[in-house]
Each structure stands twice: as structure tokens, then as C-alpha cells.
Protein backbone atom coordinates (compact mmCIF):
# COMPACT_ATOMS: atom_id res chain seq x y z
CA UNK A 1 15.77 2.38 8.25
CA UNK A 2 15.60 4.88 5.70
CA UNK A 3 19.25 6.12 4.40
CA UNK A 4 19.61 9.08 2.03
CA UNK A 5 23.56 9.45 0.86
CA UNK A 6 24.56 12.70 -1.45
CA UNK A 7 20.74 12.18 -2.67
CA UNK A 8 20.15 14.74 -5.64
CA UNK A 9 16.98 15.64 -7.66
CA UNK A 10 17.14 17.90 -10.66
CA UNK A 11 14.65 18.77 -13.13
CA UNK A 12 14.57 20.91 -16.40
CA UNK A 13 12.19 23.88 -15.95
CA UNK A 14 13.18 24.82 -19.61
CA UNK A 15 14.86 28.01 -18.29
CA UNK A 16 16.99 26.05 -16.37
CA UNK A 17 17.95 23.28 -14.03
CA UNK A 18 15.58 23.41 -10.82
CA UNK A 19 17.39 21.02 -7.75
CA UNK A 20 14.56 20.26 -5.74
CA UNK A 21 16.71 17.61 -3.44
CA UNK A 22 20.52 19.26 -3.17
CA UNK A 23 22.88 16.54 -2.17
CA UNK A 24 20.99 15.57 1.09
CA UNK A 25 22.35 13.44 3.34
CA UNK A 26 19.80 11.57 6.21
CA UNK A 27 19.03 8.63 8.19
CA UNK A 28 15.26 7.83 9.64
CA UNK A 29 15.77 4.98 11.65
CA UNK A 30 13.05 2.42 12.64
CA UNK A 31 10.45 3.50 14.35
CA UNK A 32 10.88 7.26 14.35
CA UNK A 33 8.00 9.64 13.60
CA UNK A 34 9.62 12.61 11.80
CA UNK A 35 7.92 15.87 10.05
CA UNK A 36 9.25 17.13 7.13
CA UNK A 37 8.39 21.18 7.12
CA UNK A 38 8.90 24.07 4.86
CA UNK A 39 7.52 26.49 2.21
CA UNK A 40 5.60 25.48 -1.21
CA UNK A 41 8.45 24.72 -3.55
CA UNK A 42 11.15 23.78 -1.11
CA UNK A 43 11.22 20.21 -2.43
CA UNK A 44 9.71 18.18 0.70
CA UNK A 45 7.42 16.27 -1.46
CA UNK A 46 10.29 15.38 -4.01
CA UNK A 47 12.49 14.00 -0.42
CA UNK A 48 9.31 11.74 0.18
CA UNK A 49 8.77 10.70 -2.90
CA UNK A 50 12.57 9.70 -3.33
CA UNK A 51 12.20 7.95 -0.11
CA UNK A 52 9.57 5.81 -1.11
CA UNK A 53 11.34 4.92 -4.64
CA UNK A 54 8.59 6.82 -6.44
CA UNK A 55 11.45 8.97 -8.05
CA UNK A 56 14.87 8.03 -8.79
CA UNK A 57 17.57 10.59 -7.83
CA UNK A 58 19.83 12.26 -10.36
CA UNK A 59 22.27 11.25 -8.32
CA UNK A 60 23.50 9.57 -4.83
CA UNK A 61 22.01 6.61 -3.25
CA UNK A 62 18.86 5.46 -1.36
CA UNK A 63 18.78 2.59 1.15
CA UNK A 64 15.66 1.13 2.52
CA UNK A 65 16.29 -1.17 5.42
CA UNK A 66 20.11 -1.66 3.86
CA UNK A 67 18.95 -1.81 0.37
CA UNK A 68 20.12 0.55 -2.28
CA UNK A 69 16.74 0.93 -4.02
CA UNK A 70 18.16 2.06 -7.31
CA UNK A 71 19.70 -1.16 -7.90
CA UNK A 72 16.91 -3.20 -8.12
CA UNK A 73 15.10 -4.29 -11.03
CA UNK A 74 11.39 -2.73 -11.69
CA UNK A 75 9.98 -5.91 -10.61
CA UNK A 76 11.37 -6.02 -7.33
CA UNK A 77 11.53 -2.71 -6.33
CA UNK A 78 7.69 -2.55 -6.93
CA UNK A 79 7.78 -5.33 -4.42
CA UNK A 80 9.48 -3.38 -1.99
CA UNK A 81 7.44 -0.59 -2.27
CA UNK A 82 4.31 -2.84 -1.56
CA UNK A 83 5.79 -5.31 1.04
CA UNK A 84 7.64 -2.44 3.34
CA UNK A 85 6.33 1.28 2.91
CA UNK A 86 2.98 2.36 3.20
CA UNK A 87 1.69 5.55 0.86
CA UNK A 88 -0.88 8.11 1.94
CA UNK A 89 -1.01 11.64 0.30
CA UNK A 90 -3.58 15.00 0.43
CA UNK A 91 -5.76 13.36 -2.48
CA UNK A 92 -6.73 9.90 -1.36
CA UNK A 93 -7.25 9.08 -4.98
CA UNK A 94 -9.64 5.94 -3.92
CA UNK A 95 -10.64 3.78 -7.13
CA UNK A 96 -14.38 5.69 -8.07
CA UNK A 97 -15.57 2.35 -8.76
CA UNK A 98 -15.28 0.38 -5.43
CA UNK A 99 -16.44 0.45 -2.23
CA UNK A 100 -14.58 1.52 0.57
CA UNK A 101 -13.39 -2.43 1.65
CA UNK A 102 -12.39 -3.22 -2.02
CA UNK A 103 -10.05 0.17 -2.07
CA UNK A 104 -8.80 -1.10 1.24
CA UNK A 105 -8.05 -4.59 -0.29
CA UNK A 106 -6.99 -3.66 -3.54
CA UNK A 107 -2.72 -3.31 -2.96
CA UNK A 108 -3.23 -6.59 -0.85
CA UNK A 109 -3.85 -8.33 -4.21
CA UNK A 110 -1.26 -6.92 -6.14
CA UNK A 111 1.39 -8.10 -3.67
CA UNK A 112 -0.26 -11.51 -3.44
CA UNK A 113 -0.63 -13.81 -0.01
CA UNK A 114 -3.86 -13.35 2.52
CA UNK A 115 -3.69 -9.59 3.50
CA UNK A 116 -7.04 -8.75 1.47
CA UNK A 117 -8.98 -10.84 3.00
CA UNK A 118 -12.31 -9.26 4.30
CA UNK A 119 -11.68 -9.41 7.94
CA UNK A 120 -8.53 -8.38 7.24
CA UNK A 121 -9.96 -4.95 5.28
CA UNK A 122 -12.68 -4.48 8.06
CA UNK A 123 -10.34 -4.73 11.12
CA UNK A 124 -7.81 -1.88 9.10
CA UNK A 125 -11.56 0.12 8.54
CA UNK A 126 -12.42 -0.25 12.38
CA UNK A 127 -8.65 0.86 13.44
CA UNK A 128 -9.48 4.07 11.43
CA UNK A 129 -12.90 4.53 12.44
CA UNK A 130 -15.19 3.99 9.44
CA UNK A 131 -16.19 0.52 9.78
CA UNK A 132 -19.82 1.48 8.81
CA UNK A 133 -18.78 3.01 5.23
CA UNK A 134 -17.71 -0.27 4.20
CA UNK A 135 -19.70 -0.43 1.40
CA UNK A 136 -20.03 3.01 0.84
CA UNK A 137 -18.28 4.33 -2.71
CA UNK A 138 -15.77 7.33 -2.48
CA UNK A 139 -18.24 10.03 -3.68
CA UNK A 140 -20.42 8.55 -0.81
CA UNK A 141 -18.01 9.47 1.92
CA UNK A 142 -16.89 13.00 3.33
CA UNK A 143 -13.22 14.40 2.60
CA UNK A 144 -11.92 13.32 6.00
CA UNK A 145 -13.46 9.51 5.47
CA UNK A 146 -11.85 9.58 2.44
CA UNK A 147 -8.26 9.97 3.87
CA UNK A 148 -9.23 7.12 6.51
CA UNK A 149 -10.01 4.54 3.99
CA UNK A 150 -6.97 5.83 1.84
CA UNK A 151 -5.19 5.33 5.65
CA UNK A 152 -6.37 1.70 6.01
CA UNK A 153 -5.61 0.68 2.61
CA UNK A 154 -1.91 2.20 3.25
CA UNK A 155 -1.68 -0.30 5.90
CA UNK A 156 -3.05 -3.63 4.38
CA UNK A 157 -0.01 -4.57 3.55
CA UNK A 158 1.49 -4.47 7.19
CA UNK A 159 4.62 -1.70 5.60
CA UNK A 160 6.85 -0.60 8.33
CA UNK A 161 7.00 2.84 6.71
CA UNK A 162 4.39 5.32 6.34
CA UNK A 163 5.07 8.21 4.07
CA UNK A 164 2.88 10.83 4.05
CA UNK A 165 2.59 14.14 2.21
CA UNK A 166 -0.36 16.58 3.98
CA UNK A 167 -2.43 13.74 4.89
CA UNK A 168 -4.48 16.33 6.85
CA UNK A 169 -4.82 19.19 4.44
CA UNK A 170 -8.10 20.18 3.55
CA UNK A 171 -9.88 18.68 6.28
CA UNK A 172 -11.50 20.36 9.49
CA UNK A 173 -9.83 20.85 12.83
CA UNK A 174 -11.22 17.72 14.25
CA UNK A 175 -10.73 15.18 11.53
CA UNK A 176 -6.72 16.58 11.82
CA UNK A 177 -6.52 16.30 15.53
CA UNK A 178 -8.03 12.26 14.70
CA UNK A 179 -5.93 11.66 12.17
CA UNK A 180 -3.00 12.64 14.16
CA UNK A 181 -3.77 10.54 16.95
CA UNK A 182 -3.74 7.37 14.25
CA UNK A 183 -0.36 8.58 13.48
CA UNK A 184 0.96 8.34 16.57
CA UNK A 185 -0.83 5.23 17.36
CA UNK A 186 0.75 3.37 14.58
CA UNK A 187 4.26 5.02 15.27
CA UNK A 188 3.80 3.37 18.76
CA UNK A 189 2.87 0.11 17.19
CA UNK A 190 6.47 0.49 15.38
CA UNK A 191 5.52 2.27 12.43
CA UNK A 192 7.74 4.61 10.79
CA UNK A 193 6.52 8.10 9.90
CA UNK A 194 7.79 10.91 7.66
CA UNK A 195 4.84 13.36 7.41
CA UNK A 196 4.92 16.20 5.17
CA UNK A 197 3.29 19.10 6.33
CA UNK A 198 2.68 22.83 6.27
CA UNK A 199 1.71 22.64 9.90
CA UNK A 200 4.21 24.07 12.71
CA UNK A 201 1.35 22.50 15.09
CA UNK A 202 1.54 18.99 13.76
CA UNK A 203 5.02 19.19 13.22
CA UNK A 204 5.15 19.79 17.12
CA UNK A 205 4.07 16.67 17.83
CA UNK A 206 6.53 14.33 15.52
CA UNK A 207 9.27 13.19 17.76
CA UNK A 208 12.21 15.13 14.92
CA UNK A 209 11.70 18.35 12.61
CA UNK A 210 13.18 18.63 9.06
CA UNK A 211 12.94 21.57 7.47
CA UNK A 212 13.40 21.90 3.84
CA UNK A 213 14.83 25.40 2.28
CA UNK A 214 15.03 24.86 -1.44
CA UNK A 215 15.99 21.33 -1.89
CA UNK A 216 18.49 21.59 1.36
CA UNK A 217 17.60 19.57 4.89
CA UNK A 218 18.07 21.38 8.30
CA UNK A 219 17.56 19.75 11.30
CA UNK A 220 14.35 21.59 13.27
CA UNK A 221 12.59 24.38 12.43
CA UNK A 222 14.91 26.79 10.59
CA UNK A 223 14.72 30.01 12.01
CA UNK A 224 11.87 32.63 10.05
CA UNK A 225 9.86 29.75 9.22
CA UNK A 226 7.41 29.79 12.04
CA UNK A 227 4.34 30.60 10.11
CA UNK A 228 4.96 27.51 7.20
């Protein structure tokens, strides 16, 4: 369960202070697939990136599976973020220098134990459908393989969460409609999901809608926003 509590993120724009999370309150619980929606600027990839304990809040509290994040030490909250959540963003920024099963393995060996092992890596490349770019290097391998591998090597560390920020922009109509259904697959495995997106269509098929209006969190679609 992810648990949000008075959760505040302000920055200095230099004219100003900008609060791209106001005092939100939320709970995802296990195993729920939610979309986060709303314009450029609104502050949904500042919630995700809070969630995940990529950025610390200016204030308020946030609690992974009953944990207050913020109160761990670097060492193990780096060890959360490897052992239970799962990143995957628009830019897969793969490592240039290694195939496609060595980006897939690569978190596994930071977090230590047998996860990277090769079978491992190949059956996480043959859930995502690019078992035969397994030795192919990232400038080998199309936009929408890209995000696959980047997808499999999200999941080599078996996370419970997947956070994602517009895993499907940029790619054609048919690598979005597959990456979707990987989503939802792993959401039905357990998995749970907080997708960023610009997409009214893919936000359709999340089980819950947040929508973000500068920095504040509505539940479903708030009303004028039908073309984000």
C-alpha cells in the first residue's frame, strides 16, 4: 500500500515558490491499477516520483507498505526502492553499452541474491515479447522495444509496485495498445500500478482516475479535462 498524508512539494522558480504536490492526501492499496491524469505542469510526475521515494516532500509523510519512507537512512531506503517498486518512465534510458539481457539484469545485481540470473532476464524478455533482441544493444532496437526491455528490467526484481510516467508516449498505436495489455497482465498477477498519462483512452482502462490540477488530487476525471 502506498499512503500519501498532507504530502507537499515546493520548489523555488526564482520568482517564486512553485507547489507542484499541495498537501495531498491518498491511499493506493495493493493491487490497484490507478491513472494519474492531467495537463503539462500539474505536478503528476512530481506525485510519482514522491511515491517512489525519488523526491522527498517539503513536507507530510509517505508510507510504503506501512513504512514512512522519509525516515529511513539512504542505505535502506535505496533498498526499498529496489526490493518493492518497480520504475519505468517515457525515456527508457537503457545503459548504451549493454545488450538488452545485461540492462534487464543490471538492478538485479545491485540489490544482490539470484534475480539476474540469465534465465531469469530471458523469461522477463519473453513476458514482454522481445526474447529475440537479447543481445541486441539499445540503438539496435526500435522505440517501442526499447520501453519493453526498460519494462522487463523494471520487473527483475519481483517489486510489487510499478510506477510509471507515459510509458507509452512516443510510440505507435499498436505498441500502446501491447503495452497496455502487459499492464494489465501484471496488475492481475498482483502488481500495483500508478500510470501517468496524458491519455483519457488509457486512463479508461485503469480500474481508478486521479486527476491532477496544479499540484491538487481529484478523484476521476475533473470536469473540462477531457481532451488531456
Amino acid at each position: 500500500m502506498i499512503e500519501l498524508t498532507n504530502a507537499t512539494k515546493t520548489y523555488d522558480s526564482g520568482g517564486g515558490l512553485i507547489r507542484a504536490v499541495d498537501d495531498v492526501t491518498l491511499t493506493v492499496r495493493d493491487g490497484e491499477f490507478v491513472a494519474v491524469v492531467g495537463h503539462s505542469g500539474s505536478g503528476k510526475t512530481t506525485l510519482v516520483s514522491l511515491m517512489g521515494g525519488l523526491t522527498k516532500p517539503t513536507s507530510g509523510n509517505i508510507f510504503i507498505g506501512g513504512t514512512d519512507i522519509w525516515t529511513l537512512d539512504n542505505l535502506n531506503l535505496a533498498r526499498l526502492r529496489s526490493e518493492k517498486i518497480g520504475f519505468c518512465f517515457q525515456f527508457s534510458s537503457l545503459i548504451p553499452t549493454l545488450n538488452s539481457i545485461d540492462n534487464v539484469r543490471l538492478p538485479a545485481s545491485f540489490a544482490g541474491g539470484e534475480r539476474g540470473g540469465l534465465e531469469r532476464a530471458m523469461s522477463l524478455l519473453e513476458t514482454v515479447g522481445v526474447t529475440d533482441k537479447a543481445k541486441a544493444y539499445p540503438a539496435e532496437l526500435s522505440g517501442g522495444q526499447q520501453r519493453r526491455v526498460a519494462i522487463a528490467r523494471s520487473l527483475v526484481n519481483e517489486p510489487r509496485i510499478m510506477l510509471a510516467d507515459e510509458p507509452t508516449g512516443d510510440l505507435d498505436e499498436q505498441t500502446e495498445v501491447d503495452i497496455m495489455k502487459l499492464f494489465q497482465g501484471l496488475n492481475q498477477q498482483g502488481v500495483t500500478i500508478v500510470m501517468v498519462t496524458h491519455s483519457q483512452k488509457l486512463a479508461a482502462q485503469a480500474g481508478r482516475i486521479l486527476t491532477m490540477t496544479a499540484g491538487v488530487v481529484a478523484e476521476g476525471i475533473a470536469t473540462g479535462d477531457a481532451g488531456v
